[in-house]
N, C-alpha and C. Protein backbone atom coordinates (compact mmCIF):
# COMPACT_ATOMS: atom_id res chain seq x y z
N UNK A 1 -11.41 -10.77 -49.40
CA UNK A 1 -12.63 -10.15 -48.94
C UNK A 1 -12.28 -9.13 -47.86
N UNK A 2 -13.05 -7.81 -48.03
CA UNK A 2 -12.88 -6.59 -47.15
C UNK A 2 -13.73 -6.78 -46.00
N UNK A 3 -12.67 -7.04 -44.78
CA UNK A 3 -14.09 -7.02 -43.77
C UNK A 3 -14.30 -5.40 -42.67
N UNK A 4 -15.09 -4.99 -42.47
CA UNK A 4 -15.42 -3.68 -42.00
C UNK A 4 -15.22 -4.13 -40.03
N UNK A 5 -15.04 -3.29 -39.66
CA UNK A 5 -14.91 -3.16 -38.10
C UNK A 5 -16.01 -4.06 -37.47
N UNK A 6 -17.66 -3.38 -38.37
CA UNK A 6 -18.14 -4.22 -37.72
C UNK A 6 -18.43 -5.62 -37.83
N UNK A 7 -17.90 -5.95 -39.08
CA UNK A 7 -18.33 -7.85 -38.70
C UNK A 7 -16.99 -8.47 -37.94
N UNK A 8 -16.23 -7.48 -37.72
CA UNK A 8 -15.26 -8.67 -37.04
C UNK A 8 -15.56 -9.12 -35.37
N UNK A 9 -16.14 -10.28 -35.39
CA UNK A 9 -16.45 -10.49 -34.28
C UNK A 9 -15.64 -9.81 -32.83
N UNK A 10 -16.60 -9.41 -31.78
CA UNK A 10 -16.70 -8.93 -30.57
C UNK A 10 -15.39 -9.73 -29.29
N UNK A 11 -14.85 -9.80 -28.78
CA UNK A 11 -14.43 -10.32 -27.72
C UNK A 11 -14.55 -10.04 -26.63
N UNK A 12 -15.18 -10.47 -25.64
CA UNK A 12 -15.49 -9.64 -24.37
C UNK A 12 -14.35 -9.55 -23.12
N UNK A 13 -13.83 -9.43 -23.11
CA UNK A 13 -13.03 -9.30 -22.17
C UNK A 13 -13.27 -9.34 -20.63
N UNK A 14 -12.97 -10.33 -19.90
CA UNK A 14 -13.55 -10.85 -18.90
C UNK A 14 -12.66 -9.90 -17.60
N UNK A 15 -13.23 -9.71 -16.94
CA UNK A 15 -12.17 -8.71 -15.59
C UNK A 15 -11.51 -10.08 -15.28
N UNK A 16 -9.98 -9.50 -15.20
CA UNK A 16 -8.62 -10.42 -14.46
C UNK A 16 -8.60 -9.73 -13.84
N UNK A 17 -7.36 -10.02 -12.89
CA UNK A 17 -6.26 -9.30 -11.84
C UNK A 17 -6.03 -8.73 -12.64
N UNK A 18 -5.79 -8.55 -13.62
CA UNK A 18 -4.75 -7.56 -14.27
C UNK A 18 -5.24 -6.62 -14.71
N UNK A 19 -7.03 -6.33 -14.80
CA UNK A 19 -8.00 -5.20 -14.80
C UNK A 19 -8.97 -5.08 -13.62
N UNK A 20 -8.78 -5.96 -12.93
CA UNK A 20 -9.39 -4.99 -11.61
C UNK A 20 -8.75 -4.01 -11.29
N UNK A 21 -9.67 -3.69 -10.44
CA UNK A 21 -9.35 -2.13 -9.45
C UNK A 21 -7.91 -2.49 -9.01
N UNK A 22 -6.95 -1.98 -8.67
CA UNK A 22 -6.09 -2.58 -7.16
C UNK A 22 -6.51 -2.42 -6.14
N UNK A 23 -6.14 -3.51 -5.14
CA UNK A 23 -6.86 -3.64 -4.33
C UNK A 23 -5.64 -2.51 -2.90
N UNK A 24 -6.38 -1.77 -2.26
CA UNK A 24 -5.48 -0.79 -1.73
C UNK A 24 -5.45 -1.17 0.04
N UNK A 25 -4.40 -1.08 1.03
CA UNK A 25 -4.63 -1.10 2.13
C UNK A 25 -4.64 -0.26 3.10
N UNK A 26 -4.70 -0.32 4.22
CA UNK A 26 -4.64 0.61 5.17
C UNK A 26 -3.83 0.41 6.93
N UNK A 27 -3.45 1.38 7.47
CA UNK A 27 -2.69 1.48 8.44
C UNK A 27 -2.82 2.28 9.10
N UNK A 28 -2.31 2.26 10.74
CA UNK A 28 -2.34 3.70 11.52
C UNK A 28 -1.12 3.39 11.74
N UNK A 29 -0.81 4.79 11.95
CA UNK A 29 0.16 5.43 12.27
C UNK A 29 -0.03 6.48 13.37
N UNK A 30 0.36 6.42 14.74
CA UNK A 30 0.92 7.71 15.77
C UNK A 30 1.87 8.11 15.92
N UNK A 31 2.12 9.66 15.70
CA UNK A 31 3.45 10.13 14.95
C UNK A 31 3.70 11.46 15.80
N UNK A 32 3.06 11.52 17.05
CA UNK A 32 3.04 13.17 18.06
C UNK A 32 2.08 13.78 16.58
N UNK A 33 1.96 14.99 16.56
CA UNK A 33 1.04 16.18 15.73
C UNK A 33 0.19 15.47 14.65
N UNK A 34 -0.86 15.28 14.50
CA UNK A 34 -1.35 14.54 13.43
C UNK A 34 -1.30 15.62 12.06
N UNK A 35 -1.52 16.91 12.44
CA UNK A 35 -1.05 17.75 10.98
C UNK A 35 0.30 17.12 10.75
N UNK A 36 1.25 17.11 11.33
CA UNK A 36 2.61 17.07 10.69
C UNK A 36 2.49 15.23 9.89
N UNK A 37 1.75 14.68 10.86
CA UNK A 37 1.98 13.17 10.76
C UNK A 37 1.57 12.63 9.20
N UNK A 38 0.72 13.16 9.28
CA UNK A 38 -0.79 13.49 7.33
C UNK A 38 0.13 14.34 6.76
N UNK A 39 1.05 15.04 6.92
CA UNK A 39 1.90 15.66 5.49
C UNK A 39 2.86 14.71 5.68
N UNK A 40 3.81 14.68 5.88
CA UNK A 40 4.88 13.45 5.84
C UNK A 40 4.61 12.11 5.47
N UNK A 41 3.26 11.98 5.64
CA UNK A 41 2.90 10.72 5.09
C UNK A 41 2.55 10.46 3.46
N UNK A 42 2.22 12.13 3.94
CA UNK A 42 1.32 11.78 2.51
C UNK A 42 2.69 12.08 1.05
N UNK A 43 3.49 12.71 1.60
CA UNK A 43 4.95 12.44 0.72
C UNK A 43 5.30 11.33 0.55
N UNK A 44 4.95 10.29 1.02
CA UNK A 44 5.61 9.01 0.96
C UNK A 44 5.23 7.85 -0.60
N UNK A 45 5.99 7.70 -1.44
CA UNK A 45 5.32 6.81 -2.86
C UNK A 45 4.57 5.73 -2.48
N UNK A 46 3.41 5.94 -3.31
CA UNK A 46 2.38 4.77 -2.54
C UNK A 46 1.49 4.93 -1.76
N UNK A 47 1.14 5.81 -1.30
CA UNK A 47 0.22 6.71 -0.20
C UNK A 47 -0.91 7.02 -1.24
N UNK A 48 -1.79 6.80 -0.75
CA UNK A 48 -2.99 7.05 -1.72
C UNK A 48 -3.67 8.12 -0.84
N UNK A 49 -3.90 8.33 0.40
CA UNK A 49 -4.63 9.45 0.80
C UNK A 49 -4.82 9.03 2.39
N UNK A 50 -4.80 10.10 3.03
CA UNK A 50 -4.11 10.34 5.08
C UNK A 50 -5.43 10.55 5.76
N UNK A 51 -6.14 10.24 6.82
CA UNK A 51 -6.81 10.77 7.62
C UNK A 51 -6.82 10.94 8.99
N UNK A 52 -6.54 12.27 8.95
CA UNK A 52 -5.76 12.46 11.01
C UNK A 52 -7.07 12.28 11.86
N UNK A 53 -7.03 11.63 13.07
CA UNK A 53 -7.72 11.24 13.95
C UNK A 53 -6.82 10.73 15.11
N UNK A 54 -7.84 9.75 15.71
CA UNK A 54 -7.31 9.13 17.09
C UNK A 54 -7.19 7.87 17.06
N UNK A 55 -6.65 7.05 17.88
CA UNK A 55 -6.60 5.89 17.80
C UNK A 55 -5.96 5.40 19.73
N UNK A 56 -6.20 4.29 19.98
CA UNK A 56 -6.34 3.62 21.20
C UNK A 56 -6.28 4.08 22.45
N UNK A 57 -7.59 4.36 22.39
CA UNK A 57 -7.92 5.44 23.59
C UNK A 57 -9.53 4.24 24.34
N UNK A 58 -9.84 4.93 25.15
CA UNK A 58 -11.02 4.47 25.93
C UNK A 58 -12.46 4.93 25.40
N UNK A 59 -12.20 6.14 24.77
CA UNK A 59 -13.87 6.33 24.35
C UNK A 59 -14.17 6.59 23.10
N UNK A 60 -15.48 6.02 23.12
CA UNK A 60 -15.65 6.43 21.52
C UNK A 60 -15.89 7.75 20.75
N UNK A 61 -15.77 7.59 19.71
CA UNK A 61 -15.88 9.25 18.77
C UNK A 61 -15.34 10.36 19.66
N UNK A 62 -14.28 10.14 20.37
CA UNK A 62 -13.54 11.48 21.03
C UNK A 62 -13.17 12.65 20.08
N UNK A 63 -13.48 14.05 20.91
CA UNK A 63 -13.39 15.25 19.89
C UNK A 63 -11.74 15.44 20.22
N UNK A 64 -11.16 16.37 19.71
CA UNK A 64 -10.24 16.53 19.44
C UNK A 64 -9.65 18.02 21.53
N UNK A 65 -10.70 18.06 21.75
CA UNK A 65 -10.79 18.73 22.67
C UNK A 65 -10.73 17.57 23.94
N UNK A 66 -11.53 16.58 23.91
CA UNK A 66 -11.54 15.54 24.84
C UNK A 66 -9.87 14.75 25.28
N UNK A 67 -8.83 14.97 23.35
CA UNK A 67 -8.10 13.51 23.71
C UNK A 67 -6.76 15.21 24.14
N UNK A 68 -7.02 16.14 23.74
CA UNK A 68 -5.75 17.18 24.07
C UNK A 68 -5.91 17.59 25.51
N UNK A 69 -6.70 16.51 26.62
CA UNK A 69 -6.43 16.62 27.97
C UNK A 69 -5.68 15.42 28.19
N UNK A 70 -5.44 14.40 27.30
CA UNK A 70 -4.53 13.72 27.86
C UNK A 70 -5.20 12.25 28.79
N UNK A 71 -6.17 12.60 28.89
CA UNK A 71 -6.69 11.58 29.90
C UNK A 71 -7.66 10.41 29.06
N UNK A 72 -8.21 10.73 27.69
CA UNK A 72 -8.68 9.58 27.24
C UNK A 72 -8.11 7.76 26.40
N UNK A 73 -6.65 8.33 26.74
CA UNK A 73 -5.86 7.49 26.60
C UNK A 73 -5.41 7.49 24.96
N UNK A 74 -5.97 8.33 23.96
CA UNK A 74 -5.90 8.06 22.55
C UNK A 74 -4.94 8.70 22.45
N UNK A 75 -4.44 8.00 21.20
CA UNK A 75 -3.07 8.86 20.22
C UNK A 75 -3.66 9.75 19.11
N UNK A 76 -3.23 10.98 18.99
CA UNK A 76 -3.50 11.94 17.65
C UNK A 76 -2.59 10.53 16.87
N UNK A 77 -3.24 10.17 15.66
CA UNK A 77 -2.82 9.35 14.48
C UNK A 77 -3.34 9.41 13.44
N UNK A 78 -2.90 8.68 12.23
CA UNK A 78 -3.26 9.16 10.81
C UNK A 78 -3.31 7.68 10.68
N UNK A 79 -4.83 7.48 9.45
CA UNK A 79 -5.24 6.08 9.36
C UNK A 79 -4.72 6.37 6.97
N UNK A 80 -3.59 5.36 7.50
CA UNK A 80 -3.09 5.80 5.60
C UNK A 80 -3.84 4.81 4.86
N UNK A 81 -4.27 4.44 3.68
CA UNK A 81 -4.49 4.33 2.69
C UNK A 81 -3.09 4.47 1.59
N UNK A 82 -3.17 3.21 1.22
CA UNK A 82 -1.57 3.14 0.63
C UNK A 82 -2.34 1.81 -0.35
N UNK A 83 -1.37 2.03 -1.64
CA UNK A 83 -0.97 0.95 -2.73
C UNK A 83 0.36 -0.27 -2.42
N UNK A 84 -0.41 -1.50 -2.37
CA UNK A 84 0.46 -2.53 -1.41
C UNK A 84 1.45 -3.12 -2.96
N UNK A 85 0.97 -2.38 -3.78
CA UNK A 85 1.94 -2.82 -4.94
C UNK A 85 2.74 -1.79 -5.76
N UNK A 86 2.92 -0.61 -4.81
CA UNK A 86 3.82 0.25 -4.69
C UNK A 86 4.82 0.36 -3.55
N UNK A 87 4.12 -0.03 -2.52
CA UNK A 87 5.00 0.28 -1.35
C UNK A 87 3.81 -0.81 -0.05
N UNK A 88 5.11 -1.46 0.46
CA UNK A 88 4.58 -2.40 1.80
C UNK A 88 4.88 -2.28 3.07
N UNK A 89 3.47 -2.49 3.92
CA UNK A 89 3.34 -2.41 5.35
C UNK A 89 5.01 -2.04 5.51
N UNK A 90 5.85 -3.19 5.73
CA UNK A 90 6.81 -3.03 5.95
C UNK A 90 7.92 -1.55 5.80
N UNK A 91 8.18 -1.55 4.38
CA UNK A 91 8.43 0.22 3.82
C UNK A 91 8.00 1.00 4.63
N UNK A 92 6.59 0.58 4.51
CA UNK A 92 5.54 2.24 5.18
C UNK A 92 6.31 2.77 6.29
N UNK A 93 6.16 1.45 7.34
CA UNK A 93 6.91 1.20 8.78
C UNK A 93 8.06 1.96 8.90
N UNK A 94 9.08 1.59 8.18
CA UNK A 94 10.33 2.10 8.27
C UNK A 94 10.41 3.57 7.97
N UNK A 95 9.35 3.89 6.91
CA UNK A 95 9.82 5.07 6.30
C UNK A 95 8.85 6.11 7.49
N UNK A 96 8.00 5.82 7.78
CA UNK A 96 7.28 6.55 9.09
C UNK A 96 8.40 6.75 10.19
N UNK A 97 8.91 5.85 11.02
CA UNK A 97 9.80 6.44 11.88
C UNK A 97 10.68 6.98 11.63
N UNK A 98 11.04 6.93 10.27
CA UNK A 98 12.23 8.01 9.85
C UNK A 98 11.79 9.63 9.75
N UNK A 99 10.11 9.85 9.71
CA UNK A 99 9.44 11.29 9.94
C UNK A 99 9.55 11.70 11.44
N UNK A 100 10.11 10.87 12.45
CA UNK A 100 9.80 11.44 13.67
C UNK A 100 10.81 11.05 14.60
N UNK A 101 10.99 11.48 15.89
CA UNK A 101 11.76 10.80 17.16
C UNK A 101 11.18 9.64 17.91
N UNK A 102 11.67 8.57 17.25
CA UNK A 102 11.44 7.13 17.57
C UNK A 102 11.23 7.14 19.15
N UNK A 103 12.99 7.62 19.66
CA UNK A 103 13.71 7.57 20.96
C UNK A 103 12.77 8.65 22.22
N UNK A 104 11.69 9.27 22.15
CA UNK A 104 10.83 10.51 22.78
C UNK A 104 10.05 10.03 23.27
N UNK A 105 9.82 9.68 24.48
CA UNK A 105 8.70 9.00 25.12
C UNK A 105 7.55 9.67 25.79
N UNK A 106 7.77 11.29 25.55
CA UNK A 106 7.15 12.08 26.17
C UNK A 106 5.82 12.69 25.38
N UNK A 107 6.52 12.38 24.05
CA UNK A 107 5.57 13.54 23.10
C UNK A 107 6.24 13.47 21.73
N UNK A 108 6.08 14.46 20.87
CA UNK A 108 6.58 15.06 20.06
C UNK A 108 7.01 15.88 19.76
N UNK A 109 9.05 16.30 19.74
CA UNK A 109 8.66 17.82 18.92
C UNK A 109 8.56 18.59 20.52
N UNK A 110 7.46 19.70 19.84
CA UNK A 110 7.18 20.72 21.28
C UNK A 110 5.73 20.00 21.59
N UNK A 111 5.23 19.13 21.10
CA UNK A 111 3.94 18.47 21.53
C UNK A 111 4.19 17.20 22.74
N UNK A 112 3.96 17.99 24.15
CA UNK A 112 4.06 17.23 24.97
C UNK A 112 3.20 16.61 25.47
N UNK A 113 2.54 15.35 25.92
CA UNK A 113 1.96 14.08 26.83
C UNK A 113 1.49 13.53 25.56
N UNK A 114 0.70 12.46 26.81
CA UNK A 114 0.57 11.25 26.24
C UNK A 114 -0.32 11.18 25.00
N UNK A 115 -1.06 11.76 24.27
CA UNK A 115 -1.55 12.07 23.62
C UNK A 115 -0.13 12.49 21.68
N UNK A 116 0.39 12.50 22.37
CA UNK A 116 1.68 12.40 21.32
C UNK A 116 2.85 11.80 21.17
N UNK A 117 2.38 10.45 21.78
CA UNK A 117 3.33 9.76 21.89
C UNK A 117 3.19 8.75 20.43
N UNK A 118 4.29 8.22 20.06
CA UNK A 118 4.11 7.57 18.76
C UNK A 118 3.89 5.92 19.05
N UNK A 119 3.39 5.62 17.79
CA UNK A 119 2.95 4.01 17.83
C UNK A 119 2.46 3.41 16.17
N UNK A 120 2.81 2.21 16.03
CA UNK A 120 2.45 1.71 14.98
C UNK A 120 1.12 0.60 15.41
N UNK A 121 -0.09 0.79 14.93
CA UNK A 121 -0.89 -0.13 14.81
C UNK A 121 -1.22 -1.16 14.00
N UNK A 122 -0.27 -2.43 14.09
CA UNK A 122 -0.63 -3.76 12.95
C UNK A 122 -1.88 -4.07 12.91
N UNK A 123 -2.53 -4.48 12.08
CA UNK A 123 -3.88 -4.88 11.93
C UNK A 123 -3.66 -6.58 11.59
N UNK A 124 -2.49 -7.26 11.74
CA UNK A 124 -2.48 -8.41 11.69
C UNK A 124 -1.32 -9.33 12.06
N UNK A 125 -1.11 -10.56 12.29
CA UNK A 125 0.61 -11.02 12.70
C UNK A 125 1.51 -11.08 11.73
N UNK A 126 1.41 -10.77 10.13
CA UNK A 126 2.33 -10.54 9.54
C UNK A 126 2.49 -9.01 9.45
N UNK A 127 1.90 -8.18 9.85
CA UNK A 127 1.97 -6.58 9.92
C UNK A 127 2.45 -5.97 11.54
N UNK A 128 2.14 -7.03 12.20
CA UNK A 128 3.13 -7.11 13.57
C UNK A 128 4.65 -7.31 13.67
N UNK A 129 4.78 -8.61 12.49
CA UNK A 129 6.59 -8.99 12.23
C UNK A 129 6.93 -7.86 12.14
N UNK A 130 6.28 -7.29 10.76
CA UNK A 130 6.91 -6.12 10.06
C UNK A 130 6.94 -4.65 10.64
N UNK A 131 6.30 -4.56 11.99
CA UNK A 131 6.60 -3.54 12.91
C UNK A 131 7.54 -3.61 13.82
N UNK A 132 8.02 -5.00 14.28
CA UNK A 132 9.27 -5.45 15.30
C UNK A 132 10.22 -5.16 14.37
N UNK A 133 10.38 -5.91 13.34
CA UNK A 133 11.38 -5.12 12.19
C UNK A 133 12.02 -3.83 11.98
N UNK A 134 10.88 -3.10 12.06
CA UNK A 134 10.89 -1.66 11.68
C UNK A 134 11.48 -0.94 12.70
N UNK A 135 11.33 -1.32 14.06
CA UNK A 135 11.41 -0.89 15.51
C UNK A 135 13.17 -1.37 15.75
N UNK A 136 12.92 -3.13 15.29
CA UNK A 136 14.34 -3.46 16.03
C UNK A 136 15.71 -2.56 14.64
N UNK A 137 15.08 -2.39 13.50
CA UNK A 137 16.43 -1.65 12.41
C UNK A 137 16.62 -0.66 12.70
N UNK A 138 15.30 0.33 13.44
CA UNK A 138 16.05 1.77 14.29
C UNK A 138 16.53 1.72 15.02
N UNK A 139 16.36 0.87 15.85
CA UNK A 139 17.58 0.60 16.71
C UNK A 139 18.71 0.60 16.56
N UNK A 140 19.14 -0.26 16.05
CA UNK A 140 20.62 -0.96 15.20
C UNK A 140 20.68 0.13 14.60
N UNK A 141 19.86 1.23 13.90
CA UNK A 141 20.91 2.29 12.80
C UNK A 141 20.44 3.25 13.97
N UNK A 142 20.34 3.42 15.00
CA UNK A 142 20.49 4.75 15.85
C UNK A 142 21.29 4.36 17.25
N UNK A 143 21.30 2.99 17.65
CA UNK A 143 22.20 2.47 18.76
C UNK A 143 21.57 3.10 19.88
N UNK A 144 20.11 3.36 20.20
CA UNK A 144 19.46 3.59 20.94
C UNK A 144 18.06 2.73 21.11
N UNK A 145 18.12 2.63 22.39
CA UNK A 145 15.94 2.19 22.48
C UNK A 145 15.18 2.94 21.82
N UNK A 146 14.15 2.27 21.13
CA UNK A 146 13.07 3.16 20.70
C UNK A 146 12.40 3.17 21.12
N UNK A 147 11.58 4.44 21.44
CA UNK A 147 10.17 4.23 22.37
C UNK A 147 9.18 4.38 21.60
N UNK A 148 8.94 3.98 20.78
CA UNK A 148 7.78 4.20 19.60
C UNK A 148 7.49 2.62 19.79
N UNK A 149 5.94 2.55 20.56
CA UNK A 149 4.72 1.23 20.58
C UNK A 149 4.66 0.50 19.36
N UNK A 150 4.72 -0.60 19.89
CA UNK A 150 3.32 -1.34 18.87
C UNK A 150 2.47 -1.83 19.71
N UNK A 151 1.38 -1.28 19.12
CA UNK A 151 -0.18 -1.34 20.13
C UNK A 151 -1.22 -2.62 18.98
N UNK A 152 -1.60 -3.23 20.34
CA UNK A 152 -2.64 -4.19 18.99
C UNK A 152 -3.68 -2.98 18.50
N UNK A 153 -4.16 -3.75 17.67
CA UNK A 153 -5.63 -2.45 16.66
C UNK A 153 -6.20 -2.09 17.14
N UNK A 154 -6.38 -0.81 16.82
CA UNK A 154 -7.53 -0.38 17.66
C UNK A 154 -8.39 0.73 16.56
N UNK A 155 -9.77 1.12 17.13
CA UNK A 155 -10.75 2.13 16.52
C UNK A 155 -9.74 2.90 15.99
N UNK A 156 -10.32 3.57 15.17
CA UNK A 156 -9.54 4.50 14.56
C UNK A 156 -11.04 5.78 14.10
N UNK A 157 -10.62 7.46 15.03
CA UNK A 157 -11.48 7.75 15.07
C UNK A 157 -11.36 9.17 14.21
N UNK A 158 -12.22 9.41 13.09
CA UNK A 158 -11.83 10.68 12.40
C UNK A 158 -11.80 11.88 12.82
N UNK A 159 -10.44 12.73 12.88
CA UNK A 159 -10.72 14.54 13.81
C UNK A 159 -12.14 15.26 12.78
N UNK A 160 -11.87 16.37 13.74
CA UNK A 160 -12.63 17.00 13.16
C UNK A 160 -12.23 17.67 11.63
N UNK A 161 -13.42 18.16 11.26
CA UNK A 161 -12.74 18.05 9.47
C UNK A 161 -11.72 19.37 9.02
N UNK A 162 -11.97 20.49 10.25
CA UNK A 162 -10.51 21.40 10.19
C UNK A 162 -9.87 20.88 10.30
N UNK A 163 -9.21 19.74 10.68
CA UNK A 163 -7.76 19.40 11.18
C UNK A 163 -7.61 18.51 9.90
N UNK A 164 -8.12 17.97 9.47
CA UNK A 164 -7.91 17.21 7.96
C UNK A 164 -7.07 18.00 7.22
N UNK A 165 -6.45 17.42 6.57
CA UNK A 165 -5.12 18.40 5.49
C UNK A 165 -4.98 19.81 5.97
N UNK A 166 -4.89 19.56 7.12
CA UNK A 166 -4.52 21.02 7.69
C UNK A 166 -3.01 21.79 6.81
N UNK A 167 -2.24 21.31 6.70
CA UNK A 167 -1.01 21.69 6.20
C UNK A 167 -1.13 22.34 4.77
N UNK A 168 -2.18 21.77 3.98
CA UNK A 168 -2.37 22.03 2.42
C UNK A 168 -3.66 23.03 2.51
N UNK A 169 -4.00 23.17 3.69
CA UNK A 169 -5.33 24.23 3.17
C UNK A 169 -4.53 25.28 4.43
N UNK A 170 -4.02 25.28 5.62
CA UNK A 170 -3.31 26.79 5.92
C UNK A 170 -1.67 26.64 5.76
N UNK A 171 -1.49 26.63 4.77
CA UNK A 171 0.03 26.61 4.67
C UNK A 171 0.94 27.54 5.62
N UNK A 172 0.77 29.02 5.78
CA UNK A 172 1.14 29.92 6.23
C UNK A 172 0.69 29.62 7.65
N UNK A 173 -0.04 28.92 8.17
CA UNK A 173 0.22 28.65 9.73
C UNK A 173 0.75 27.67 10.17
N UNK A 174 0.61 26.34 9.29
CA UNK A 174 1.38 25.05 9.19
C UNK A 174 2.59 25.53 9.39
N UNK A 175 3.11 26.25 8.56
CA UNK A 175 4.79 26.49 8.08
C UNK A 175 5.63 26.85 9.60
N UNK A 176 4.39 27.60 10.37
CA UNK A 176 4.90 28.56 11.67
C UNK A 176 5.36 27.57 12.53
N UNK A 177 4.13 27.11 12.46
CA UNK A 177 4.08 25.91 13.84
C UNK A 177 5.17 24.99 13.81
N UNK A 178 5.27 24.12 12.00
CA UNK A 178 5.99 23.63 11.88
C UNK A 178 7.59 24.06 12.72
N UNK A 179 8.03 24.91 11.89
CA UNK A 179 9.17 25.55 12.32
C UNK A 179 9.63 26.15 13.53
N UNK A 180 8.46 26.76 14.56
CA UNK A 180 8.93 26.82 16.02
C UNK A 180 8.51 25.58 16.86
N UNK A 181 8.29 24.24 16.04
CA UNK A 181 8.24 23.47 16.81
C UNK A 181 9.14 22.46 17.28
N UNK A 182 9.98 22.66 15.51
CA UNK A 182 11.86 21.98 15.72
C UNK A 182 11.45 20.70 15.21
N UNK A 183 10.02 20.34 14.54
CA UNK A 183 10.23 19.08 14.13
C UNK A 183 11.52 18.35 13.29
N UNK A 184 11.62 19.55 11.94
CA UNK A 184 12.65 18.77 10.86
C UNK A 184 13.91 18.95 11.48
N UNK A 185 14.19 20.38 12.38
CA UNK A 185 15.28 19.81 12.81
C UNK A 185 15.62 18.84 13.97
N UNK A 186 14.87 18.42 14.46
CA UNK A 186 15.27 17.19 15.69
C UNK A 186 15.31 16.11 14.88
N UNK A 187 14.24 15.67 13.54
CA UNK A 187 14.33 14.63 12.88
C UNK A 187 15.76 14.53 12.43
N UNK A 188 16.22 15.49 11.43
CA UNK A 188 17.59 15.17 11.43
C UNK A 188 18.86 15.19 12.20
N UNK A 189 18.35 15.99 13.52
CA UNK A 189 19.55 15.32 14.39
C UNK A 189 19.44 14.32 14.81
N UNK A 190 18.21 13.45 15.00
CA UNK A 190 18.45 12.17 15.21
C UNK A 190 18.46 10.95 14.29
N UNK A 191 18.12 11.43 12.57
CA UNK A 191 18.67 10.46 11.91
C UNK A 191 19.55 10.90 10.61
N UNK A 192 20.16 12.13 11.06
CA UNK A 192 20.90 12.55 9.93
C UNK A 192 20.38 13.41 8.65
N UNK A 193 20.91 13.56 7.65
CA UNK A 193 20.45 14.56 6.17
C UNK A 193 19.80 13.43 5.63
């Protein structure tokens, strides 16, 4: 007997793990320049998408004019959005301080005070291990202190929406800044090609 598509009974297929959504996480990162911090990040496998802002400072919804005096205590930082089954807290960690000068306690780069100083924000005590980790292996592979924080969590506050993918929408001023600012090359003098 010929049976046609449609009498062969239906199966419904129930959502598993293995057809849900994935479930995606998130992190801050303070890296000195939040343009530079949101492109470098967003190179990274597993990065689903960057948003430069502020993070552990004293006031709320600070403009981007308020935290570049230095006095509201916040870090320019990027809040990532990442695939935890591509790449983990941990990875992220490591592969972030390898974008910047761990050892710089001043700033970033030509971006000087406190406002560019770097820091990893865990959002929990197994995302804390995995920042002492990250902190104590630059060490050991640079044979120097690192001065790059770990700060408990804090707000995380969005810049204004020019400064968002700044790098991919003015390339030709990104590129400038980039380059008289000595980022890539200080990165690799302090961790090599």
């Amino acid at each position: 007997m010929r049976r046609s598509f449609l009498t062969i009974p239906f199966l419904a297929i129930q959502a598993s793990s293995a057809f849900a959504a994935p479930a995606l996480a998130t992190a801050i990162f303070a890296g000195g320049c939040f343009w530079s911090n949101e492109h470098d990040l967003d190179a990274i496998p597993g990065v689903v998408r960057t948003v430069s802002g502020f993070a552990g400072g004293k006031v709320a919804h600070p403009s981007y004019g308020q935290v570049t005096t230095g006095t509201t205590g916040h870090l320019e930082a990027v809040r990532v959005t990442y695939d935890p089954r591509r790449i983990s807290y941990a990875e992220l960690s490591r592969r972030f301080l390898r974008t910047i000068d761990p050892t710089d306690n001043g700033g970033q780069f030509c971006d000087r005070g406190p406002q560019y100083r770097t820091a990893l924000f865990p959002a929990n005590p197994s995302e804390r291990i995995a920042a002492i980790a990250a902190i104590r292996g630059a060490e050991q592979q640079l044979h120097r202190r690192v001065a790059t924080e770990i700060r408990t969590t804090a707000a995380f506050w969005p810049a204004e929406a020019y400064h968002q993918d700044y790098a991919d929408k003015n390339p030709l001023h990104y590129g400038i800044y980039r380059r008289g600012c000595g980022r890539d090359a200080r990165v690799r003098q302090v961790w090599g090609a």
